[in-house]
N, C-alpha and C. Protein backbone atom coordinates (compact mmCIF):
# COMPACT_ATOMS: atom_id res chain seq x y z
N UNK A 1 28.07 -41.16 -86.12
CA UNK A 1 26.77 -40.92 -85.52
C UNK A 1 25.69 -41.29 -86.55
N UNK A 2 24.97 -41.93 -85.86
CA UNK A 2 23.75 -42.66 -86.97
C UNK A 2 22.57 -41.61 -86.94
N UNK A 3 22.48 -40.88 -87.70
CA UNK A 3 21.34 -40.01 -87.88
C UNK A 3 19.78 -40.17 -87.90
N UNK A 4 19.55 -41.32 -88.65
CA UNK A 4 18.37 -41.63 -89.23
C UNK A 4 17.69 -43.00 -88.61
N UNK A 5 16.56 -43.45 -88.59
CA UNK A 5 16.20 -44.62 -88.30
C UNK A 5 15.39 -44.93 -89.29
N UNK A 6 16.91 -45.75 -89.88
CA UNK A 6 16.19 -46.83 -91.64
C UNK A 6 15.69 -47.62 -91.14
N UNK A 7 15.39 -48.31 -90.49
CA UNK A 7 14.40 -49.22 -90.35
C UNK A 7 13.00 -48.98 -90.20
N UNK A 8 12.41 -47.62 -89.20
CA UNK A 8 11.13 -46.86 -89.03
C UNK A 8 10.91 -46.35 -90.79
N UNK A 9 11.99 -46.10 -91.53
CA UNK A 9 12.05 -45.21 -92.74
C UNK A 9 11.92 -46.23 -93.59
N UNK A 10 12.50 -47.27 -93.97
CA UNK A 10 11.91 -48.54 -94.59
C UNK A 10 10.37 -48.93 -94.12
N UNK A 11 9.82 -48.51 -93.29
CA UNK A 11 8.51 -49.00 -93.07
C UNK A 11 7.76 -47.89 -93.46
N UNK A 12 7.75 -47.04 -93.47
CA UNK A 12 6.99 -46.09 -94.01
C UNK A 12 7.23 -46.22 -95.34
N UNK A 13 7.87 -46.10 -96.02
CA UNK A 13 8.07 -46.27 -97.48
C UNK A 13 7.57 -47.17 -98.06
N UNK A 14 7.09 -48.35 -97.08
CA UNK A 14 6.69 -49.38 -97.48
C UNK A 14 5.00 -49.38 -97.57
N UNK A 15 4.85 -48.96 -96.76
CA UNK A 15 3.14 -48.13 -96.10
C UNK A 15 2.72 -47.05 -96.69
N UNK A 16 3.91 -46.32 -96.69
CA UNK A 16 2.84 -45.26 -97.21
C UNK A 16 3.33 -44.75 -98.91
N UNK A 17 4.14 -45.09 -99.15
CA UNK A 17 4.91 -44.99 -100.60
C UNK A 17 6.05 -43.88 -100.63
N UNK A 18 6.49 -43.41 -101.90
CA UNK A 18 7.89 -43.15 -101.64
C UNK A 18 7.11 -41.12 -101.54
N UNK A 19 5.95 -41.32 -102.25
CA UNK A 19 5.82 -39.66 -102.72
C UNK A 19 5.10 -39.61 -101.42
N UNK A 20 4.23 -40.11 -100.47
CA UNK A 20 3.83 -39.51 -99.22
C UNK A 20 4.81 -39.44 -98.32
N UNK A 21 5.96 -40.72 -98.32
CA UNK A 21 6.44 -39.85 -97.18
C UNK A 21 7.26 -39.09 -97.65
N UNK A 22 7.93 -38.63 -98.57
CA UNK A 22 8.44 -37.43 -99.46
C UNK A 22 7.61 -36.59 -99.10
N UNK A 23 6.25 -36.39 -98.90
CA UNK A 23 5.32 -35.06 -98.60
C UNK A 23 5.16 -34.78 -97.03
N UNK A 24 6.02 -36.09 -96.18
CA UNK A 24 5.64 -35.96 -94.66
C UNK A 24 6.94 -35.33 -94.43
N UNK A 25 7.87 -35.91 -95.29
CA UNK A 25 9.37 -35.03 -94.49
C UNK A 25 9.51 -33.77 -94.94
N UNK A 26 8.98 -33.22 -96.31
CA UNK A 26 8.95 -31.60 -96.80
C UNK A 26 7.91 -30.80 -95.83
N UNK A 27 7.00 -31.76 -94.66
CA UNK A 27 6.16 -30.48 -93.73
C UNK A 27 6.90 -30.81 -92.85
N UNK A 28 7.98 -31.91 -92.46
CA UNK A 28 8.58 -31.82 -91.28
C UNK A 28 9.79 -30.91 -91.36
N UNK A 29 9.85 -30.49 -92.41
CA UNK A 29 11.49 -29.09 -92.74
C UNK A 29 10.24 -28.08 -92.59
N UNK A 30 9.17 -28.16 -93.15
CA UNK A 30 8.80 -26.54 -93.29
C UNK A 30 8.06 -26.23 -91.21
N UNK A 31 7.63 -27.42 -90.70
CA UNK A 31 7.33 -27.29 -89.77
C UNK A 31 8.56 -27.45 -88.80
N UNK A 32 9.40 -27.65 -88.89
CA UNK A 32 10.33 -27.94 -87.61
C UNK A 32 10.78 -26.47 -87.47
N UNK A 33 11.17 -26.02 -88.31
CA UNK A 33 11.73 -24.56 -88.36
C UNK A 33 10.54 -23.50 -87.47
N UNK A 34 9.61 -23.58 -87.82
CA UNK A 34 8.60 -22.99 -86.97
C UNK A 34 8.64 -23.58 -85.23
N UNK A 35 8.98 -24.88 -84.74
CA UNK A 35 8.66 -25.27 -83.61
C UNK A 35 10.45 -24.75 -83.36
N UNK A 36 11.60 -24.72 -84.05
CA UNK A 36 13.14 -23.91 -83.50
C UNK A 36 12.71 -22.46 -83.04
N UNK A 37 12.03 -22.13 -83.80
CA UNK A 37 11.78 -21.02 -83.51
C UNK A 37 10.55 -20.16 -81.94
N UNK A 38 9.83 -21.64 -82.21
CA UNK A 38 9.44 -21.45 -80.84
C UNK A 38 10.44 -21.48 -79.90
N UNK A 39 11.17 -22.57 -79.84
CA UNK A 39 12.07 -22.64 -79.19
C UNK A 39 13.07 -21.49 -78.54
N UNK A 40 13.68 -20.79 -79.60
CA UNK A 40 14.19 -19.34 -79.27
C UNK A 40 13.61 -18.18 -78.65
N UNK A 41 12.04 -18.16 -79.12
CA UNK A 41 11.39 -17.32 -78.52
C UNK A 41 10.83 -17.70 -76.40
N UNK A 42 11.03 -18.96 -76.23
CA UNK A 42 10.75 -19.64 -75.03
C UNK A 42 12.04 -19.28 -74.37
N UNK A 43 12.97 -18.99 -74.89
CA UNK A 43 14.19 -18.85 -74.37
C UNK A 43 14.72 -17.34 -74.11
N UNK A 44 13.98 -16.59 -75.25
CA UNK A 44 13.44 -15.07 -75.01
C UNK A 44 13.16 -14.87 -74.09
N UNK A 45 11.67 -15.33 -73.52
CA UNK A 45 10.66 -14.75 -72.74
C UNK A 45 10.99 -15.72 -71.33
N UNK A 46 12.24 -16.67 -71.15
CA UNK A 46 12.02 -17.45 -70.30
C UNK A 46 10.77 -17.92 -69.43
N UNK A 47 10.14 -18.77 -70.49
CA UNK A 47 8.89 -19.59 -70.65
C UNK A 47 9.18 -21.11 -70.73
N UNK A 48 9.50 -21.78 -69.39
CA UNK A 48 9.23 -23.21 -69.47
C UNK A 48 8.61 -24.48 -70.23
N UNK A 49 7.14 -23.65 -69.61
CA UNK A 49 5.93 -24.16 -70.36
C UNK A 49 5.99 -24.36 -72.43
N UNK A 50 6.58 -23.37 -72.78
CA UNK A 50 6.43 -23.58 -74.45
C UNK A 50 7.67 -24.05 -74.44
N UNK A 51 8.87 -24.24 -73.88
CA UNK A 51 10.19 -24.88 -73.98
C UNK A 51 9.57 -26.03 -74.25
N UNK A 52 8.93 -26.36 -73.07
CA UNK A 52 8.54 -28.20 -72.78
C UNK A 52 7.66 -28.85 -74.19
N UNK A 53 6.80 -27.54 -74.36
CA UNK A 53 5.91 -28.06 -75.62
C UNK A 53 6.42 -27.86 -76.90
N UNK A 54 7.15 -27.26 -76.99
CA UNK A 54 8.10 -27.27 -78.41
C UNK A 54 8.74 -27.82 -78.61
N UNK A 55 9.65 -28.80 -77.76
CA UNK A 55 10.64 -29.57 -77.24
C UNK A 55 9.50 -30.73 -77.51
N UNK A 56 8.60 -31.32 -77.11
CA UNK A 56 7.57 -32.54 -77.60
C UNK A 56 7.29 -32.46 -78.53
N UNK A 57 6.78 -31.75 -79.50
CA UNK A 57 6.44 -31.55 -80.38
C UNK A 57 7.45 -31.84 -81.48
N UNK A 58 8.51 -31.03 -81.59
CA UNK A 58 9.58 -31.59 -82.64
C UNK A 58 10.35 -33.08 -82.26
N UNK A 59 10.57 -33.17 -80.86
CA UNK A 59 10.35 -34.67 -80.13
C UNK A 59 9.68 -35.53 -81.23
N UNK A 60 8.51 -35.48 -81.44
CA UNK A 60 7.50 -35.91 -81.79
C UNK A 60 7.27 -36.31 -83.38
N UNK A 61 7.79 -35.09 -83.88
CA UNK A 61 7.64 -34.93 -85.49
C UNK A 61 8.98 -35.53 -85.87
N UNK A 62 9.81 -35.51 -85.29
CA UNK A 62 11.39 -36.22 -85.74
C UNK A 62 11.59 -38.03 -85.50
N UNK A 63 10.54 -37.82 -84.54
CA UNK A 63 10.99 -39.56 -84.35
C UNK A 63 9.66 -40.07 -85.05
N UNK A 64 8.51 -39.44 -85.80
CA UNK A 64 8.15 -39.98 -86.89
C UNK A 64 8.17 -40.34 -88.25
N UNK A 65 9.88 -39.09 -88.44
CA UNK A 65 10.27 -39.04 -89.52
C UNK A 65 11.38 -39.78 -89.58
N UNK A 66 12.06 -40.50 -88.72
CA UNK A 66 13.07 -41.20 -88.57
C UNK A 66 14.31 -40.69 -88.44
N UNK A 67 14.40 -39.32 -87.87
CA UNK A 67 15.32 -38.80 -87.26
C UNK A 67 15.74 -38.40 -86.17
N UNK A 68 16.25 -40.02 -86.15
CA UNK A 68 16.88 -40.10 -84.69
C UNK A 68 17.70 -39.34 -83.73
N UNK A 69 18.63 -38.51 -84.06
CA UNK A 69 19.32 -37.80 -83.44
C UNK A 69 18.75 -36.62 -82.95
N UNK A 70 17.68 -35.97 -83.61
CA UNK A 70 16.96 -34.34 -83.42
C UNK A 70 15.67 -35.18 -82.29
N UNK A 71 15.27 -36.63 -82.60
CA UNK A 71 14.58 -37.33 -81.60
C UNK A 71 14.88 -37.44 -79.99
N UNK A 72 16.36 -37.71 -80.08
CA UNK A 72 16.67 -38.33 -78.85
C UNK A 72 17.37 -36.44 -78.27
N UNK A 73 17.92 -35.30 -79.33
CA UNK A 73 18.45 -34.21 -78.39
C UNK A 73 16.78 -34.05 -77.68
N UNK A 74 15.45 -33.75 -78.67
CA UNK A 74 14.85 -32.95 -78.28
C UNK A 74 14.31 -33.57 -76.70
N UNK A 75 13.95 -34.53 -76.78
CA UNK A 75 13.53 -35.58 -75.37
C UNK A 75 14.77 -35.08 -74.40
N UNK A 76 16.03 -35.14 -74.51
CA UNK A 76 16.85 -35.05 -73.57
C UNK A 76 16.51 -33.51 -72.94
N UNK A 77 16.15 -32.27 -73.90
CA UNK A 77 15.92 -30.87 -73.50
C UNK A 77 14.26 -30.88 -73.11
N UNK A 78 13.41 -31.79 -73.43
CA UNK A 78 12.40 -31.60 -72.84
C UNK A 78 11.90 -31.21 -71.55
N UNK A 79 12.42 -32.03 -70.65
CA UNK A 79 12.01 -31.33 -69.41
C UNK A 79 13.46 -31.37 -68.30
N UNK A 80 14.09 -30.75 -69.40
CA UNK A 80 15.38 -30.26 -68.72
C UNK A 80 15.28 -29.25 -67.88
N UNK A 81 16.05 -28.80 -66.53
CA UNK A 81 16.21 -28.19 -65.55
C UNK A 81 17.02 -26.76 -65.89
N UNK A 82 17.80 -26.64 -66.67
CA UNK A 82 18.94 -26.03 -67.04
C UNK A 82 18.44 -24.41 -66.85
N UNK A 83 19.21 -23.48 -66.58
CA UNK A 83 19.46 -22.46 -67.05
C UNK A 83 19.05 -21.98 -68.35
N UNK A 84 18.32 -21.02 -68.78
CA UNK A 84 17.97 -20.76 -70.23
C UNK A 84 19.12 -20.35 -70.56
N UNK A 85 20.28 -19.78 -69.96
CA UNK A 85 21.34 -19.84 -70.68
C UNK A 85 21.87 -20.86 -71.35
N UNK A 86 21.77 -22.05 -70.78
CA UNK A 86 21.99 -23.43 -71.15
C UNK A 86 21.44 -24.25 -72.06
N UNK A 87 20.41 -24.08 -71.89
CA UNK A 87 19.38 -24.21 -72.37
C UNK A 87 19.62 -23.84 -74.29
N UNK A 88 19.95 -22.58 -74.37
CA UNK A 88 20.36 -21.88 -75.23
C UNK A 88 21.48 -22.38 -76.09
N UNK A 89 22.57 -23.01 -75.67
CA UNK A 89 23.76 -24.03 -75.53
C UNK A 89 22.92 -25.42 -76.47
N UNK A 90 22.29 -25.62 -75.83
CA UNK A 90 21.30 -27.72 -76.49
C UNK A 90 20.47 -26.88 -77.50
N UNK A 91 20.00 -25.61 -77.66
CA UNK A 91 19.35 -25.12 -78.65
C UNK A 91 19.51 -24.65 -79.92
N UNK A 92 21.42 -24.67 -79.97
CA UNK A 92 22.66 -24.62 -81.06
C UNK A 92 22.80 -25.98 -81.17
N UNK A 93 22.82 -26.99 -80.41
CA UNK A 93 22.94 -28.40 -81.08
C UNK A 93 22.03 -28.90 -81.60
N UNK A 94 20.75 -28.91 -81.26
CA UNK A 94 19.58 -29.31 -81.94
C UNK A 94 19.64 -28.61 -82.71
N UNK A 95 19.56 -27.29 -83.34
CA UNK A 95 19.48 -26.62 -84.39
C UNK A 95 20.28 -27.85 -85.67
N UNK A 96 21.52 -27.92 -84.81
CA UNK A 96 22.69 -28.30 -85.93
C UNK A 96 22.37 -29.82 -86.35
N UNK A 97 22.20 -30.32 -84.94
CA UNK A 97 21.25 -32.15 -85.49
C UNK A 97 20.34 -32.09 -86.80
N UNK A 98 19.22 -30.97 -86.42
CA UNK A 98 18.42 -31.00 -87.27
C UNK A 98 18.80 -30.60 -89.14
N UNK A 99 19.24 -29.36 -89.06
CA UNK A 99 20.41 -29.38 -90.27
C UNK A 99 20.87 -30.47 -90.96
N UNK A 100 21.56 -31.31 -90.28
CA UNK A 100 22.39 -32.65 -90.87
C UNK A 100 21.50 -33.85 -90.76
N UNK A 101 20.54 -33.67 -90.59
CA UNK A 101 19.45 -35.02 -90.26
C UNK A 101 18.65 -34.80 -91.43
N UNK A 102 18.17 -33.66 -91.83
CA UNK A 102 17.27 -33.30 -92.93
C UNK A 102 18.61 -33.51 -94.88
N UNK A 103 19.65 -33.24 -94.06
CA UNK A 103 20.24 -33.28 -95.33
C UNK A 103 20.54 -34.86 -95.40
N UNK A 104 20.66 -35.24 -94.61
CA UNK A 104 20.51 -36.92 -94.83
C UNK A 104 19.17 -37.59 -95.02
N UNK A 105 18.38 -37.11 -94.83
CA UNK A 105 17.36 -37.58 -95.24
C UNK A 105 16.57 -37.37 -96.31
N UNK A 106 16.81 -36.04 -96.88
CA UNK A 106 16.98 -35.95 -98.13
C UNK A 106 17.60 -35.84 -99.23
N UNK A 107 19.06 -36.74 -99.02
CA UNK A 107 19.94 -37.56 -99.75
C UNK A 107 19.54 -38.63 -100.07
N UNK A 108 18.80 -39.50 -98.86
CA UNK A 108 18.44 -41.00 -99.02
C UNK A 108 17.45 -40.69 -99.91
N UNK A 109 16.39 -39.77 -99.89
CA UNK A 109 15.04 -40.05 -100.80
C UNK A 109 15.21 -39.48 -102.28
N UNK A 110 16.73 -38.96 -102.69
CA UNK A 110 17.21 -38.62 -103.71
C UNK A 110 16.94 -39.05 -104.85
């Protein structure tokens, strides 16, 4: 499974240098954890509405950081139909994408 998108990640590095985007992926760990956590709490209160927007949002912040895999779960749970039980289910895999996407990505910038 290809985690990362080196090619989006070669262009930024190239643009913006090695220490900014080093400073974009350390707010995308300290911020993603805050938008999982929305996540759990949407799943609490069975709340659609912040599912959908927390779900864009890390959508959002992952496929600017070139992590493809936490990119393509979160879009797939975005405006998913599911059961919040289920729901709950893609919310243990994204957790775990994100985990192994961040440790690969901060292997590569090692």
């Amino acid at each position: 499974m290809d985690f990362l998108d080196d090619t989006l990640i070669e262009q930024y590095l190239d643009v913006l240098g090695f220490d900014v985007f080093l400073q974009t992926v350390a707010l995308y760990v300290e911020q993603s954890s805050i938008y999982l956590k929305q996540l759990h709490q949407a799943i609490e209160q069975q709340d659609h509405a912040l599912w959908q927007e927390s779900c864009h949002i890390l959508k959002s912040a992952s496929g600017n950081t070139g992590l493809k895999q936490v990119f393509s779960k979160a879009g797939e749970l975005e405006y998913s139909k599911q059961e919040f039980s289920s729901l709950a289910q893609g919310l243990a895999e994204l957790e775990q994408l994100n985990i192994t996407s961040i440790e690969r990505i901060q292997k590569r910038l090692a």
